[in-house]
N, C-alpha and C. Protein backbone atom coordinates (compact mmCIF):
# COMPACT_ATOMS: atom_id res chain seq x y z
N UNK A 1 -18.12 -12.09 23.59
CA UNK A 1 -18.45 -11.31 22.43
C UNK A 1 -17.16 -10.68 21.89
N UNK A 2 -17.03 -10.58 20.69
CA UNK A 2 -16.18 -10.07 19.94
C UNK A 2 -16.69 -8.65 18.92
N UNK A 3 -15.65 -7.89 18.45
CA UNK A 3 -15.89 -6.80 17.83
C UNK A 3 -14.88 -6.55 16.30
N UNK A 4 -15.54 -6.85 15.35
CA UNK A 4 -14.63 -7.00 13.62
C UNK A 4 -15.04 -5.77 13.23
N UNK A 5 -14.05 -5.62 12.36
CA UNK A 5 -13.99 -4.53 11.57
C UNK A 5 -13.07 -4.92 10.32
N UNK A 6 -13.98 -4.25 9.36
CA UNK A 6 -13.35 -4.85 8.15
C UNK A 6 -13.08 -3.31 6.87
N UNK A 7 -12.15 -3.31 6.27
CA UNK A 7 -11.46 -1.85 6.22
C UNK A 7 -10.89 -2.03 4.81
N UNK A 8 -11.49 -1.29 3.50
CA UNK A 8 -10.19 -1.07 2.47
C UNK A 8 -9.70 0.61 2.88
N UNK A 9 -8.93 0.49 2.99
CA UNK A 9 -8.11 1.75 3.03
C UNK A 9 -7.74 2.78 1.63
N UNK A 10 -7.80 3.87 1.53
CA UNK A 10 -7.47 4.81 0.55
C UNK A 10 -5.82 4.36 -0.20
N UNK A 11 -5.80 4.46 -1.28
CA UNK A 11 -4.23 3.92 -1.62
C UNK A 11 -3.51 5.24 -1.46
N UNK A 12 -2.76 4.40 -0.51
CA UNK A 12 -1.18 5.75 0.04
C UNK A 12 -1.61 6.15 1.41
N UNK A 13 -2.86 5.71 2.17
CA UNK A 13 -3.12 5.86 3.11
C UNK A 13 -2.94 4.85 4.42
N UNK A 14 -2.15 3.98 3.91
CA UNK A 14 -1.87 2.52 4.16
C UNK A 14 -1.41 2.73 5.90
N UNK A 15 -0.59 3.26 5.99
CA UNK A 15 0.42 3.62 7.36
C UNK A 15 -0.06 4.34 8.45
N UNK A 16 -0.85 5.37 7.50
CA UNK A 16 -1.19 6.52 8.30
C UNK A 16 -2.68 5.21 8.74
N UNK A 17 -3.25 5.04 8.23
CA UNK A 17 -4.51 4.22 9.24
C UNK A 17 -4.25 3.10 9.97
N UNK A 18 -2.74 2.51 9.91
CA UNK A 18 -2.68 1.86 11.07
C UNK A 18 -2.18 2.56 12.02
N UNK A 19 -1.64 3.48 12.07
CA UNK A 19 -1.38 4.25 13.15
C UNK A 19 -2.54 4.73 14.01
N UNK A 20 -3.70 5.58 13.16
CA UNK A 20 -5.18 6.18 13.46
C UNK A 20 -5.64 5.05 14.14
N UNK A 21 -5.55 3.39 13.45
CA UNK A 21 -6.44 2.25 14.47
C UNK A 21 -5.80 2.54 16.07
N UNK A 22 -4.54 2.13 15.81
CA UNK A 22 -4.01 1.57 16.84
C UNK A 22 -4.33 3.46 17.87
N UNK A 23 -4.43 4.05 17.48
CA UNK A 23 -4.95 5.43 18.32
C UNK A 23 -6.14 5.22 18.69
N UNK A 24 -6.77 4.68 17.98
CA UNK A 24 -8.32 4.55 18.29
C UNK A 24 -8.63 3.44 19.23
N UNK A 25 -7.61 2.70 19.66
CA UNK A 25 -8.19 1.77 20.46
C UNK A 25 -6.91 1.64 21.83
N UNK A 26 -6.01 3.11 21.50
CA UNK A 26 -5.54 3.03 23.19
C UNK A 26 -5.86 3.27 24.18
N UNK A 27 -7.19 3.98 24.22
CA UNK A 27 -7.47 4.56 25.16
C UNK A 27 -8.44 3.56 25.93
N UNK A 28 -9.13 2.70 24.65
CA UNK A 28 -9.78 1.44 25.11
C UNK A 28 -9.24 0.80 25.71
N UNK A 29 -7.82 0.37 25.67
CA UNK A 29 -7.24 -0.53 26.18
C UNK A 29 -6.56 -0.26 27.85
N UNK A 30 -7.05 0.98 27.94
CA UNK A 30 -7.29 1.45 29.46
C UNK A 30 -8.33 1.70 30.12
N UNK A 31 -9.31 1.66 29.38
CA UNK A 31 -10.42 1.74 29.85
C UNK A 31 -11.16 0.41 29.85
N UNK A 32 -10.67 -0.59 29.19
CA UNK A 32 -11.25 -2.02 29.12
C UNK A 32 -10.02 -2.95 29.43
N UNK A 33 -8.98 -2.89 30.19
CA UNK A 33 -7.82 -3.81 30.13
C UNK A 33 -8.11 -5.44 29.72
N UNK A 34 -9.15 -5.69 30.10
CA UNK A 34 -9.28 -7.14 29.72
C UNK A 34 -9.40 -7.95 28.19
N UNK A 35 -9.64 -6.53 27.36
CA UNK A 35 -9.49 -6.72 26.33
C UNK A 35 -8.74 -6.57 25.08
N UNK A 36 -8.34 -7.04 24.26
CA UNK A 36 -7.33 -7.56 23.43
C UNK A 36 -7.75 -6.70 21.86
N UNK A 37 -7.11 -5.88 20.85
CA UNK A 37 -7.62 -5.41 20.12
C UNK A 37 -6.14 -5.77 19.05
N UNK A 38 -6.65 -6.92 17.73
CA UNK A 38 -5.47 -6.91 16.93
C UNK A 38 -6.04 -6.02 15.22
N UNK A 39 -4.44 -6.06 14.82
CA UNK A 39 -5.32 -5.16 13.55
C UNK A 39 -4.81 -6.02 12.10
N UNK A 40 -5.02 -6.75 11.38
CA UNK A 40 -4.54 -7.59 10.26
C UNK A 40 -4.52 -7.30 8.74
N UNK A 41 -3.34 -7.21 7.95
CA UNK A 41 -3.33 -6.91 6.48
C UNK A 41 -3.12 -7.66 5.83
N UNK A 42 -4.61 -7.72 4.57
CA UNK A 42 -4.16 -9.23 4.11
C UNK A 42 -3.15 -8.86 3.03
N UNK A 43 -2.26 -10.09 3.10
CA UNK A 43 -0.99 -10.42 2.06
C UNK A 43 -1.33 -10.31 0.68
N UNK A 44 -2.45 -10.70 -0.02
CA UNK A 44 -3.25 -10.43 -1.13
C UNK A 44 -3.56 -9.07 -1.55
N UNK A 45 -4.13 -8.54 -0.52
CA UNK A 45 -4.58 -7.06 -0.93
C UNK A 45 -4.08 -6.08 0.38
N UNK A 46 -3.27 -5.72 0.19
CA UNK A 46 -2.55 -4.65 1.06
C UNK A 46 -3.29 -3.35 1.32
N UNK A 47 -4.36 -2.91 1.32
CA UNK A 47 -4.99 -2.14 1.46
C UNK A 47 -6.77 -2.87 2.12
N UNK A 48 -6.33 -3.74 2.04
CA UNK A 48 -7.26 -4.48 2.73
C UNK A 48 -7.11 -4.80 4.46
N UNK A 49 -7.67 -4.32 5.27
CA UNK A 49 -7.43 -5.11 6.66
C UNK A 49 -8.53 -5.47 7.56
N UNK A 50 -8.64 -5.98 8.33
CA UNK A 50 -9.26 -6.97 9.39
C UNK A 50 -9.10 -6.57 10.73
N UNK A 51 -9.73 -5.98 11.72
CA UNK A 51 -9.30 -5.78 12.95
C UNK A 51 -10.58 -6.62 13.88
N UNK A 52 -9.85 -7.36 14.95
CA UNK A 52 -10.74 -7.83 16.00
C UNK A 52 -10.52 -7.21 17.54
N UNK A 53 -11.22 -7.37 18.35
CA UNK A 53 -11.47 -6.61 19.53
C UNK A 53 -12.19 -8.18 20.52
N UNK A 54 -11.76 -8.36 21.43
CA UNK A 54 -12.36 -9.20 22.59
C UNK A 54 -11.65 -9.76 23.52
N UNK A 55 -11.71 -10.39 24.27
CA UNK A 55 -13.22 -10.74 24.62
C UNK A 55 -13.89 -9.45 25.44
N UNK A 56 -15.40 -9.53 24.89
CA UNK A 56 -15.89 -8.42 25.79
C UNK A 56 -17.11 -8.88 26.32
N UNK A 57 -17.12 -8.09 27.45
CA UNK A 57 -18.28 -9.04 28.43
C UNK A 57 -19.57 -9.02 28.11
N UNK A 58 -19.94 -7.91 27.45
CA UNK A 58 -21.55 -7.43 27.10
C UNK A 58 -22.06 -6.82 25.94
N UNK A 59 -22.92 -6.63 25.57
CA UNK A 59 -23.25 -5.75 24.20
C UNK A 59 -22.77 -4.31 24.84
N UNK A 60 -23.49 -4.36 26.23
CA UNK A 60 -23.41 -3.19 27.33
C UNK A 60 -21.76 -2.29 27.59
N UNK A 61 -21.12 -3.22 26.97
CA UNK A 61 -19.57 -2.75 27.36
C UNK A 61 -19.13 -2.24 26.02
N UNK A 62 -19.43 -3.20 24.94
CA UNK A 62 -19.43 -2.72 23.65
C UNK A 62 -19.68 -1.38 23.66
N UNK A 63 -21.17 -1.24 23.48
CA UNK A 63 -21.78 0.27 23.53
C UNK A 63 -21.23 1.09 24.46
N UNK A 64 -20.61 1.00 25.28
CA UNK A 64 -19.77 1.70 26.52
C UNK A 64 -18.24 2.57 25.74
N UNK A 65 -18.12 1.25 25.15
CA UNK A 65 -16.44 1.88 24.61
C UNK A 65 -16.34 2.52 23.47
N UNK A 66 -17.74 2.17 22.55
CA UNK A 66 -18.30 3.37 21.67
C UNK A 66 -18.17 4.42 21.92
N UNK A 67 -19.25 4.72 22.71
CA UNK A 67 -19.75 6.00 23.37
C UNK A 67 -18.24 6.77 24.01
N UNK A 68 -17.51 6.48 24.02
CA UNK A 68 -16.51 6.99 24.55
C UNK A 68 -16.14 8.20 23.28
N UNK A 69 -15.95 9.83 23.85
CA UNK A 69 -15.86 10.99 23.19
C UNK A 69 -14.41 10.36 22.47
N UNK A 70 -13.25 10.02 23.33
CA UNK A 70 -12.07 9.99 22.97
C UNK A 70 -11.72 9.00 21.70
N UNK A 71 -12.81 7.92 21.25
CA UNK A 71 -12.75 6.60 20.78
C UNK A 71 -13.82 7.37 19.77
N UNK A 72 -14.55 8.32 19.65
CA UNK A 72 -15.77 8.56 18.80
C UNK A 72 -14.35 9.41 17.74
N UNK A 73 -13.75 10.17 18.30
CA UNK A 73 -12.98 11.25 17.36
C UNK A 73 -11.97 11.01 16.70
N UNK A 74 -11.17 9.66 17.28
CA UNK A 74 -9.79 8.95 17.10
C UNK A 74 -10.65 7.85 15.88
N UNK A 75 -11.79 7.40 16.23
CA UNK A 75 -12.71 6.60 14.44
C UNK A 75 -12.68 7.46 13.25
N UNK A 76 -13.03 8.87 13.47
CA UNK A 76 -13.56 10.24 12.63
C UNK A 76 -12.48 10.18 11.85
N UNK A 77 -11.06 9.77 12.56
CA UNK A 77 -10.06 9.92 11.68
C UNK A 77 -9.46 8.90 11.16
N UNK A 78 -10.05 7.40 11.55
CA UNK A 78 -10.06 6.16 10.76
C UNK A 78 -10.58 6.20 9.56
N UNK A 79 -11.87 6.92 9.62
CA UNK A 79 -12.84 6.87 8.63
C UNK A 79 -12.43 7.53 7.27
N UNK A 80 -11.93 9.32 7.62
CA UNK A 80 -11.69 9.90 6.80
C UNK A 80 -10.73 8.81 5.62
N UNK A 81 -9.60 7.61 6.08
CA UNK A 81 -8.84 7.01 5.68
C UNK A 81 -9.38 5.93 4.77
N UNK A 82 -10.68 5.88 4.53
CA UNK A 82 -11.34 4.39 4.11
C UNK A 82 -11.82 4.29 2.85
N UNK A 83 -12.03 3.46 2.12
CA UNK A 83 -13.09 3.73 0.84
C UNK A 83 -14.53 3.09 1.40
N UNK A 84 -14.08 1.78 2.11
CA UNK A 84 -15.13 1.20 2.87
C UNK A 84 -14.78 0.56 4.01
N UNK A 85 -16.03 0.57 4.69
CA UNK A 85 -15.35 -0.61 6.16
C UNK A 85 -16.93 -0.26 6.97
N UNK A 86 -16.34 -0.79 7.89
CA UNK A 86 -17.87 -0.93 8.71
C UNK A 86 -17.40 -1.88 9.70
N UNK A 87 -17.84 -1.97 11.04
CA UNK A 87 -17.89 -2.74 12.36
C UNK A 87 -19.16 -3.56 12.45
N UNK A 88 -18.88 -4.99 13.19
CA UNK A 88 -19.58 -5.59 13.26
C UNK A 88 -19.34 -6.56 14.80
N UNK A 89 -20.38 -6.88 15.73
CA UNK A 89 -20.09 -7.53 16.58
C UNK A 89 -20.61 -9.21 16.53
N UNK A 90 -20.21 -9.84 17.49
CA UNK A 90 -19.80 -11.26 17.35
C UNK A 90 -19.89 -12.29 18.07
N UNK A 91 -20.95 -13.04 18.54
CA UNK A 91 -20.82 -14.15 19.96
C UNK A 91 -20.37 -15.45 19.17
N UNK A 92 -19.56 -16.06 20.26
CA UNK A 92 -18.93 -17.26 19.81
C UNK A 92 -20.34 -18.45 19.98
N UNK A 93 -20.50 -19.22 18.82
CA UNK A 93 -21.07 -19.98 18.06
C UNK A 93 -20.55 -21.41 18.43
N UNK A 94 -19.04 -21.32 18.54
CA UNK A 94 -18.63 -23.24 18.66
C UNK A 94 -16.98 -22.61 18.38
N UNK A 95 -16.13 -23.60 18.95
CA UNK A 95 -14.73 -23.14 19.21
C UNK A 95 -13.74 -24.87 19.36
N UNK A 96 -13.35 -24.80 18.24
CA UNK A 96 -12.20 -26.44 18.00
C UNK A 96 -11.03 -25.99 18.66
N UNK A 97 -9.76 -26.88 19.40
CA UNK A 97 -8.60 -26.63 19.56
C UNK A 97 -7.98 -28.05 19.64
């Protein structure tokens, strides 16, 4: 399972919310080591970004790293940064290489 998030950002707020992501998901990344959290700006719209999160083992782990106080307050201040965005989770479907 995977975890997207999809984000326009406030204009001039550009820096300061990648900083807030990447806050928001260090603490995950000690509390879930196995998982991988990238954050992406598209070249088109610079205030536009893309973040993924996985692999994660369960819906159960998902909701785990939610629930986390430290990960609930470090979002509060993603959010304040947004015009829109919203999270969404993700099971792999079919996979080419």
């Amino acid at each position: 399972m995977y975890t997207s998030g999809t984000w326009v950002v406030k204009a001039g707020k550009e820096d300061e919310f990648a900083r807030h992501w990447q806050g928001s998901v260090d603490n995950l990344v000690l509390e879930f080591p196995d998982t991988t959290f990238r954050l992406y700006r598209s070249t088109e719209e610079p205030r536009r970004y893309l973040s993924i999160g996985g692999p994660w083992r369960s819906a159960e782990q998902i909701e785990a790293a939610r629930s986390l106080p430290t990960y609930q307050a470090a979002m509060a201040d993603v959010e304040r940064m947004l015009e829109s965005g919203g999270l969404s989770v993700y099971e792999l479907v079919a996979e080419v290489s």
